[in-house]
PDB file of N, CA and C in Angstrom:
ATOM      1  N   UNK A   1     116.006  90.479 119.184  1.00  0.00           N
ATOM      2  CA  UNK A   1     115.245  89.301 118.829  1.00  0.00           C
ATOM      3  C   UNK A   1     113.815  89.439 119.335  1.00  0.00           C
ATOM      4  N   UNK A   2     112.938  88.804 118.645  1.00  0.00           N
ATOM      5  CA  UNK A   2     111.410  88.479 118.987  1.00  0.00           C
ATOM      6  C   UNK A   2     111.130  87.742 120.062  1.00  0.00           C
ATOM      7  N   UNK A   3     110.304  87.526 120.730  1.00  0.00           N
ATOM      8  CA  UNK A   3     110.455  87.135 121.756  1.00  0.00           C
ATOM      9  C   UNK A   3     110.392  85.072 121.614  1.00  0.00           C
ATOM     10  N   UNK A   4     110.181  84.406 120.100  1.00  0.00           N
ATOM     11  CA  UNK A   4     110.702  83.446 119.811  1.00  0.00           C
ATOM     12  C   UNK A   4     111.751  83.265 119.635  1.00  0.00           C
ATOM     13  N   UNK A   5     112.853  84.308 119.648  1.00  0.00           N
ATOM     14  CA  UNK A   5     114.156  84.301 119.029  1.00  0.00           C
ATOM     15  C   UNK A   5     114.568  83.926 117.865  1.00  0.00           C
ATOM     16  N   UNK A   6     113.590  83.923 117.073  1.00  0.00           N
ATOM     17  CA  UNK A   6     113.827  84.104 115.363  1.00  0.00           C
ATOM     18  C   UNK A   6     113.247  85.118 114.226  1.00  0.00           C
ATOM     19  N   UNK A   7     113.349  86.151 115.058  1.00  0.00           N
ATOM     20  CA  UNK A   7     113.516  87.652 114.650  1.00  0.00           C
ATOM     21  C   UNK A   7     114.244  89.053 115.085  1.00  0.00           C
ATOM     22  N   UNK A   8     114.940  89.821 114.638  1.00  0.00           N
ATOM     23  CA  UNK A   8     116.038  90.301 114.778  1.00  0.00           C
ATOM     24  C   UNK A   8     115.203  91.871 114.566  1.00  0.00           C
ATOM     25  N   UNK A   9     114.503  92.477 115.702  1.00  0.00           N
ATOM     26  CA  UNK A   9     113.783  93.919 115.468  1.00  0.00           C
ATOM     27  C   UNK A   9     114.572  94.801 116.129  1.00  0.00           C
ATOM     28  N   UNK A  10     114.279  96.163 116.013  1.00  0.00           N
ATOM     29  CA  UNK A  10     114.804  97.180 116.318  1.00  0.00           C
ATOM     30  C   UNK A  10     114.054  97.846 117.138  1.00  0.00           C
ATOM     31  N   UNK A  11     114.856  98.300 118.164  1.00  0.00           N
ATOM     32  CA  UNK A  11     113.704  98.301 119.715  1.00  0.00           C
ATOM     33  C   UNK A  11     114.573  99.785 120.669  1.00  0.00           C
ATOM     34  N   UNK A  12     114.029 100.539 121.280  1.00  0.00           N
ATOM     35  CA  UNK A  12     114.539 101.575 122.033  1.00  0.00           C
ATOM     36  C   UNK A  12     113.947 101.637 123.570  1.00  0.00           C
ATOM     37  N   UNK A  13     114.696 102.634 124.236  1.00  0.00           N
ATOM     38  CA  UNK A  13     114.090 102.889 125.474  1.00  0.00           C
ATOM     39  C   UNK A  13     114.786 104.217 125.999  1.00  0.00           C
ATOM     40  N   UNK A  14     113.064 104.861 125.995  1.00  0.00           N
ATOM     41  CA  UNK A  14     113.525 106.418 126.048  1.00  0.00           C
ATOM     42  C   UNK A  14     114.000 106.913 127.463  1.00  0.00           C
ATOM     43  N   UNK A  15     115.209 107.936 127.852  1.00  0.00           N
ATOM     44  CA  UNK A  15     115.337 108.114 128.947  1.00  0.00           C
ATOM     45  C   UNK A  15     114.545 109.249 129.254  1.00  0.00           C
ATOM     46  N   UNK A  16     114.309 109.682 130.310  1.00  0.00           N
ATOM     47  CA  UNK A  16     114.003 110.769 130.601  1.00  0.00           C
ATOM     48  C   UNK A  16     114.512 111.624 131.656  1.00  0.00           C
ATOM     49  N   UNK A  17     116.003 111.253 131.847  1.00  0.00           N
ATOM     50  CA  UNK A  17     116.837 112.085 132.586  1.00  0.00           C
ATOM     51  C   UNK A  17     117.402 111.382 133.751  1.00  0.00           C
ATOM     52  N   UNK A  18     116.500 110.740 134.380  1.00  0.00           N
ATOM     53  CA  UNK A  18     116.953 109.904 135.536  1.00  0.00           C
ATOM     54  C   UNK A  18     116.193 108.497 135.515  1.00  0.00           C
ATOM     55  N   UNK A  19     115.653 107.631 134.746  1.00  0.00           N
ATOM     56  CA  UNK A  19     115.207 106.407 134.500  1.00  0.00           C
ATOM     57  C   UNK A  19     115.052 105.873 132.893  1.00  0.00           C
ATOM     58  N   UNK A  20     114.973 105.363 132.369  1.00  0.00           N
ATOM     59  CA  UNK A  20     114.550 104.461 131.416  1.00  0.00           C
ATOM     60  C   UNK A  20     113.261 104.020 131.659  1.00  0.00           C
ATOM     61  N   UNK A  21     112.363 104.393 130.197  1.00  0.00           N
ATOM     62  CA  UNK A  21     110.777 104.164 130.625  1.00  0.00           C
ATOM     63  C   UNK A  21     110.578 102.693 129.939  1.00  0.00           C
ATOM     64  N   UNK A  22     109.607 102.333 129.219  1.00  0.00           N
ATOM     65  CA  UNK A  22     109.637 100.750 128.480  1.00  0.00           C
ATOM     66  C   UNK A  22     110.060 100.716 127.338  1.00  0.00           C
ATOM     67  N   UNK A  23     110.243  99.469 126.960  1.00  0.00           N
ATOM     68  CA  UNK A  23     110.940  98.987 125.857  1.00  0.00           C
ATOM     69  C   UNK A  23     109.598  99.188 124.477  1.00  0.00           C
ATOM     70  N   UNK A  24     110.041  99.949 122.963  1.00  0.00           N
ATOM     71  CA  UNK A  24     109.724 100.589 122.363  1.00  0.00           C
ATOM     72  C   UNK A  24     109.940  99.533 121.248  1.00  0.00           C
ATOM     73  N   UNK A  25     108.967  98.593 120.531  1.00  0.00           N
ATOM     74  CA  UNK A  25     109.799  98.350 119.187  1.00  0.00           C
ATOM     75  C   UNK A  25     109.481  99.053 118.254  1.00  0.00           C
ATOM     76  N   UNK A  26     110.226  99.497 117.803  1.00  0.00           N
ATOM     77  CA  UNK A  26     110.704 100.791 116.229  1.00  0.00           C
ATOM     78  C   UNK A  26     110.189  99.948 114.784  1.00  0.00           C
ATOM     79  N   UNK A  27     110.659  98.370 114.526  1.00  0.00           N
ATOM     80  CA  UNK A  27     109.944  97.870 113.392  1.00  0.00           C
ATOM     81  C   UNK A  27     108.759  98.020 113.584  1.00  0.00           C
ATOM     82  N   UNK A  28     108.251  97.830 112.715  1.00  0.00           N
ATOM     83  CA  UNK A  28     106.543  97.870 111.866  1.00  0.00           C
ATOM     84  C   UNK A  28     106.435  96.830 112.985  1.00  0.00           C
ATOM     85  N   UNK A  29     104.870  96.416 113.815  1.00  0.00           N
ATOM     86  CA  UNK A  29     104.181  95.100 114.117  1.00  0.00           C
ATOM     87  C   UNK A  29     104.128  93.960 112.993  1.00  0.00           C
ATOM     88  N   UNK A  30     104.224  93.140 113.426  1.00  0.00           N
ATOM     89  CA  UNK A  30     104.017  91.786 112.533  1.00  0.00           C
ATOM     90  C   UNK A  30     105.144  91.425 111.880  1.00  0.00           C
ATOM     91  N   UNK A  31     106.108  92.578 111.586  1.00  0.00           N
ATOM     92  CA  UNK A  31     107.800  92.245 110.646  1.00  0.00           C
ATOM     93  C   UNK A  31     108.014  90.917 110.951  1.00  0.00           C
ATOM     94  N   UNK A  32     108.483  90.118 110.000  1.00  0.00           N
ATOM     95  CA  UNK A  32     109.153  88.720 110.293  1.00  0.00           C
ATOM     96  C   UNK A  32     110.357  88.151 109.755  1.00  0.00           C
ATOM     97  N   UNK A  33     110.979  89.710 109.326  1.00  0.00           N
ATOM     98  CA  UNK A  33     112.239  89.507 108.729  1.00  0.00           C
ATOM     99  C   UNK A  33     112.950  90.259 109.754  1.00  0.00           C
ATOM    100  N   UNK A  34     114.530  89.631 109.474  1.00  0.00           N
ATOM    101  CA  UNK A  34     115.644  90.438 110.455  1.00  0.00           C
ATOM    102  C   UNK A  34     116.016  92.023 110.053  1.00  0.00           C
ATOM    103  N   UNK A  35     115.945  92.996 110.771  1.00  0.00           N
ATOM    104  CA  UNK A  35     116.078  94.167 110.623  1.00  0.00           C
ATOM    105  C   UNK A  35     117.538  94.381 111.210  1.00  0.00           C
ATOM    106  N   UNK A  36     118.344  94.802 111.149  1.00  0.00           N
ATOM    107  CA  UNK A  36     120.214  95.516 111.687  1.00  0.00           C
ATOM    108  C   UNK A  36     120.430  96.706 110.921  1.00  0.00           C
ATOM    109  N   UNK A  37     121.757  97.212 111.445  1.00  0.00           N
ATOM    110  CA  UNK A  37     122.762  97.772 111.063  1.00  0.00           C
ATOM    111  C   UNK A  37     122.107  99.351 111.247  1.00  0.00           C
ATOM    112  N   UNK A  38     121.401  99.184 112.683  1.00  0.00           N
ATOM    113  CA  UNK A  38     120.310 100.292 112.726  1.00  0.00           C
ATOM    114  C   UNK A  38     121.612 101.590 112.482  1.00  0.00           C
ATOM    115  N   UNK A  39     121.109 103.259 112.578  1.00  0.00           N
ATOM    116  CA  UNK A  39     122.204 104.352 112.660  1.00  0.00           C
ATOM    117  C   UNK A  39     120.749 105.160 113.182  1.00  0.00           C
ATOM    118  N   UNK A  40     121.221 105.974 114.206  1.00  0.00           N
ATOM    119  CA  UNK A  40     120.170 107.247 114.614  1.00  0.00           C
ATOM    120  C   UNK A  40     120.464 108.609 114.486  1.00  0.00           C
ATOM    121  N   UNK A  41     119.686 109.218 114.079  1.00  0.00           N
ATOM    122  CA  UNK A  41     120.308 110.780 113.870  1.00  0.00           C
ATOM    123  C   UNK A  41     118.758 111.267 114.895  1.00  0.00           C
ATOM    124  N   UNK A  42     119.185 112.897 114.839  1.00  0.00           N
ATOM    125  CA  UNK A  42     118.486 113.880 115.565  1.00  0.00           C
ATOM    126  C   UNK A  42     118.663 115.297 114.787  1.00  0.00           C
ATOM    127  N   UNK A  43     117.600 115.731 114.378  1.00  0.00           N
ATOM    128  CA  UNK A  43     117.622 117.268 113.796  1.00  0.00           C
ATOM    129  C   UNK A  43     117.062 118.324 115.019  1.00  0.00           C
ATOM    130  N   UNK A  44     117.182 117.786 116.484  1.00  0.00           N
ATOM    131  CA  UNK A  44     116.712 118.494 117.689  1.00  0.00           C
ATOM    132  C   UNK A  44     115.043 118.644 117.782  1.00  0.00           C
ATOM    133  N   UNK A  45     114.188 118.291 117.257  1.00  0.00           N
ATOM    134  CA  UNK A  45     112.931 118.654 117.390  1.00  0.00           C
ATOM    135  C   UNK A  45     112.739 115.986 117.813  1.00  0.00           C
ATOM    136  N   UNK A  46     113.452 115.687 116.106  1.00  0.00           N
ATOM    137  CA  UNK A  46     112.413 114.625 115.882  1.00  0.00           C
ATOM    138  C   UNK A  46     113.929 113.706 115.906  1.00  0.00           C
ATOM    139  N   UNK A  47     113.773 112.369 116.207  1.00  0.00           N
ATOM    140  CA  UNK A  47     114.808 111.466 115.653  1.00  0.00           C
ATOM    141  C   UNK A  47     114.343 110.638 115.257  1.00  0.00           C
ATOM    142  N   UNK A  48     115.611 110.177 114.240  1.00  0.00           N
ATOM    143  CA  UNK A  48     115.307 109.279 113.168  1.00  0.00           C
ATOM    144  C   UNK A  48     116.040 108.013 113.326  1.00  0.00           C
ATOM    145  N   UNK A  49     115.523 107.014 112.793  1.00  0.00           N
ATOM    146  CA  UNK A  49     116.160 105.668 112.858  1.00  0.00           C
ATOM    147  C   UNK A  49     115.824 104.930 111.322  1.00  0.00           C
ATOM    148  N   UNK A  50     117.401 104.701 110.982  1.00  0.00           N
ATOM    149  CA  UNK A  50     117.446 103.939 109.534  1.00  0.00           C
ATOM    150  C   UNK A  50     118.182 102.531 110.004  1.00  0.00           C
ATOM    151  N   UNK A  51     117.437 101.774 109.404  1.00  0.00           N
ATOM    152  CA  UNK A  51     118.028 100.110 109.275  1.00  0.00           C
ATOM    153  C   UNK A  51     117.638  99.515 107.885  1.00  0.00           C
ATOM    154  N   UNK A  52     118.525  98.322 107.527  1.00  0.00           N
ATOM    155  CA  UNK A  52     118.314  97.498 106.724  1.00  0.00           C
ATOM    156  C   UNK A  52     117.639  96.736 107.335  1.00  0.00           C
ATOM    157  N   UNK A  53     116.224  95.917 106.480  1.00  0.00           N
ATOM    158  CA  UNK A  53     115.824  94.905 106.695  1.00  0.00           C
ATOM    159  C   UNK A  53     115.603  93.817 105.174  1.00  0.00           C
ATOM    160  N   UNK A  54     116.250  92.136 105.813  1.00  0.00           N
ATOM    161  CA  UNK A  54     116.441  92.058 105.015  1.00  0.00           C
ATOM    162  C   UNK A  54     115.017  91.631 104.172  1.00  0.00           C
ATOM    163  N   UNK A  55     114.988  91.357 102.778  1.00  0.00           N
ATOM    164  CA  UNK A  55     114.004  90.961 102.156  1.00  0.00           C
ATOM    165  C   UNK A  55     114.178  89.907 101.118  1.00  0.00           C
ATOM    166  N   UNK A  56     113.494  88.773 102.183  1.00  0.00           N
ATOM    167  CA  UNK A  56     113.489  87.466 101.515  1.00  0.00           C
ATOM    168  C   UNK A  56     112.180  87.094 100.561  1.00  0.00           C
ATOM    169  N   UNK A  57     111.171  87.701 100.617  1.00  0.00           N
ATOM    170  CA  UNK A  57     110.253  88.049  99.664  1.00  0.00           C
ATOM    171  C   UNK A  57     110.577  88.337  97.776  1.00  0.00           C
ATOM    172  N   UNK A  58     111.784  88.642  97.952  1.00  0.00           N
ATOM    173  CA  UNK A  58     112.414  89.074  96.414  1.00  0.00           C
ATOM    174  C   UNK A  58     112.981  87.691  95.649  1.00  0.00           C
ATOM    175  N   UNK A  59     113.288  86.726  96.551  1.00  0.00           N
ATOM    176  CA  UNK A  59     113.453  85.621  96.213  1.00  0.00           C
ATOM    177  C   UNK A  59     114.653  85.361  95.558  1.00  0.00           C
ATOM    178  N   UNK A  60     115.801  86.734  96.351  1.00  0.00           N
ATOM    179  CA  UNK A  60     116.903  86.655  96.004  1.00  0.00           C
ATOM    180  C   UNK A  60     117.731  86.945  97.578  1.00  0.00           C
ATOM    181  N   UNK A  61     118.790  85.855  97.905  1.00  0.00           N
ATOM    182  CA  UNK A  61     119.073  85.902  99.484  1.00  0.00           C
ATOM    183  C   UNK A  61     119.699  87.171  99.784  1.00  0.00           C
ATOM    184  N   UNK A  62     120.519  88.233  99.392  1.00  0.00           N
ATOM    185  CA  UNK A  62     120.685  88.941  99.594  1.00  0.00           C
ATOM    186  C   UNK A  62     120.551  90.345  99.350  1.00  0.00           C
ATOM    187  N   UNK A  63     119.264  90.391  99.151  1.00  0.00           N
ATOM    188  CA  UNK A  63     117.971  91.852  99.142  1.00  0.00           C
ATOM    189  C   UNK A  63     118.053  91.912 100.172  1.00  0.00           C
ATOM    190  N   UNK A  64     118.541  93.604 100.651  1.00  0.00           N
ATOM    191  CA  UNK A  64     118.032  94.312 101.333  1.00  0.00           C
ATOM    192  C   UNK A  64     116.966  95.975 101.533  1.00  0.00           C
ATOM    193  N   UNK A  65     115.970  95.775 102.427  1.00  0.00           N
ATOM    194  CA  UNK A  65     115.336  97.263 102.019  1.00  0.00           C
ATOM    195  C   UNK A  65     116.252  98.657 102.920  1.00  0.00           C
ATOM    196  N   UNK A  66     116.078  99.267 102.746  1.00  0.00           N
ATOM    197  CA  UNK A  66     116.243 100.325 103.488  1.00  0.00           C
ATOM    198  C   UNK A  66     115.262 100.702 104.289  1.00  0.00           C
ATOM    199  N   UNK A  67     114.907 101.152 105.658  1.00  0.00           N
ATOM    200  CA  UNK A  67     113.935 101.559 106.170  1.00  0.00           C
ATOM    201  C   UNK A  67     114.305 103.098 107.023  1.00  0.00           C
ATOM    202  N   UNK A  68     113.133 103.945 107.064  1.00  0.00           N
ATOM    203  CA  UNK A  68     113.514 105.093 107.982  1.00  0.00           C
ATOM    204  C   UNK A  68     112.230 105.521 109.322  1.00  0.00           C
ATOM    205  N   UNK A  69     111.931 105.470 110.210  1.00  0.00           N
ATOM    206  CA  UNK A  69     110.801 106.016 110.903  1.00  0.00           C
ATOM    207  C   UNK A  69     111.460 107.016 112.180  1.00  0.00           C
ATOM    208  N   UNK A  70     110.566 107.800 112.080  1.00  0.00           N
ATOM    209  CA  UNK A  70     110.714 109.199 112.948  1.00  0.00           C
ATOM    210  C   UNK A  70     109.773 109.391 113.916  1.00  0.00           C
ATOM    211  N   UNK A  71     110.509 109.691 115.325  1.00  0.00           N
ATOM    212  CA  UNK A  71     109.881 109.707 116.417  1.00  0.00           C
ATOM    213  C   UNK A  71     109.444 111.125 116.677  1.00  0.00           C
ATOM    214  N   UNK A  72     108.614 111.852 116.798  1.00  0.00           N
ATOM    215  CA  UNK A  72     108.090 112.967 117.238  1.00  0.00           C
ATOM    216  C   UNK A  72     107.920 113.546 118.263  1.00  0.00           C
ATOM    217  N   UNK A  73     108.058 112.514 119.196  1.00  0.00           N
ATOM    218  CA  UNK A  73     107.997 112.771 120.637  1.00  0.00           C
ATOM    219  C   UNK A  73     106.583 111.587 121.617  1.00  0.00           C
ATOM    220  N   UNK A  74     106.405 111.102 120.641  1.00  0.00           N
ATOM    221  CA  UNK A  74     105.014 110.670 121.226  1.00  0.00           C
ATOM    222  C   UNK A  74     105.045 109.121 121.010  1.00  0.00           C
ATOM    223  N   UNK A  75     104.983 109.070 119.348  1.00  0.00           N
ATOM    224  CA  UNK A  75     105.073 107.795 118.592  1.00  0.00           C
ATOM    225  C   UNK A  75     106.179 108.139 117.818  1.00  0.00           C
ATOM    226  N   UNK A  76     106.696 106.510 116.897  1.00  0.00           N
ATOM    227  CA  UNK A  76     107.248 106.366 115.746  1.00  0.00           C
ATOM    228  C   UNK A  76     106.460 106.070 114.494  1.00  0.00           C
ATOM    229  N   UNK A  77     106.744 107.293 113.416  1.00  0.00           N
ATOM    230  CA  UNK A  77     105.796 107.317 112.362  1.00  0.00           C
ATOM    231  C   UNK A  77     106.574 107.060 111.166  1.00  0.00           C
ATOM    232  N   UNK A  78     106.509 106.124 109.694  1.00  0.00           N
ATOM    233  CA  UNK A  78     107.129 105.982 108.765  1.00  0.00           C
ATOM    234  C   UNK A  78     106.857 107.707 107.665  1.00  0.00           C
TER     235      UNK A  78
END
């Protein structure tokens, strides 16, 4: 959740072996729709994170998008 609690983002926190550094949100800035049903993969270099978010913009209640962004090591890039 957003920190109003009427948004549902997708958020990480990278370890680095012996701590947890800060909290990472993975949606786009500004999102104001609920994002879930995140799944993460890793091809060993980059990982990836796919979620549905939904999209009430279509003006149909149950549109959803697909989303994917990939971490490189640094940032998360679409």
């Amino acid at each position: 959740m957003d920190s109003d609690g009427a948004d549902m983002d997708i958020v990480m926190r990278p370890w680095d072996g012996s701590e947890f550094g800060q909290t990472i949100e993975v949606t786009p800035p500004g999102d104001s729709y609920n994002d879930h049903h995140v799944q993460v993969a890793s091809d060993g270099d980059r990982m990836y994170m796919m979620w549905m978010k939904a999209n009430y913009s279509s003006g149909m209640a149950n549109v959803h998008d697909i989303w994917v962004r990939v971490f490189d090591g640094s940032s998360w890039v679409t």
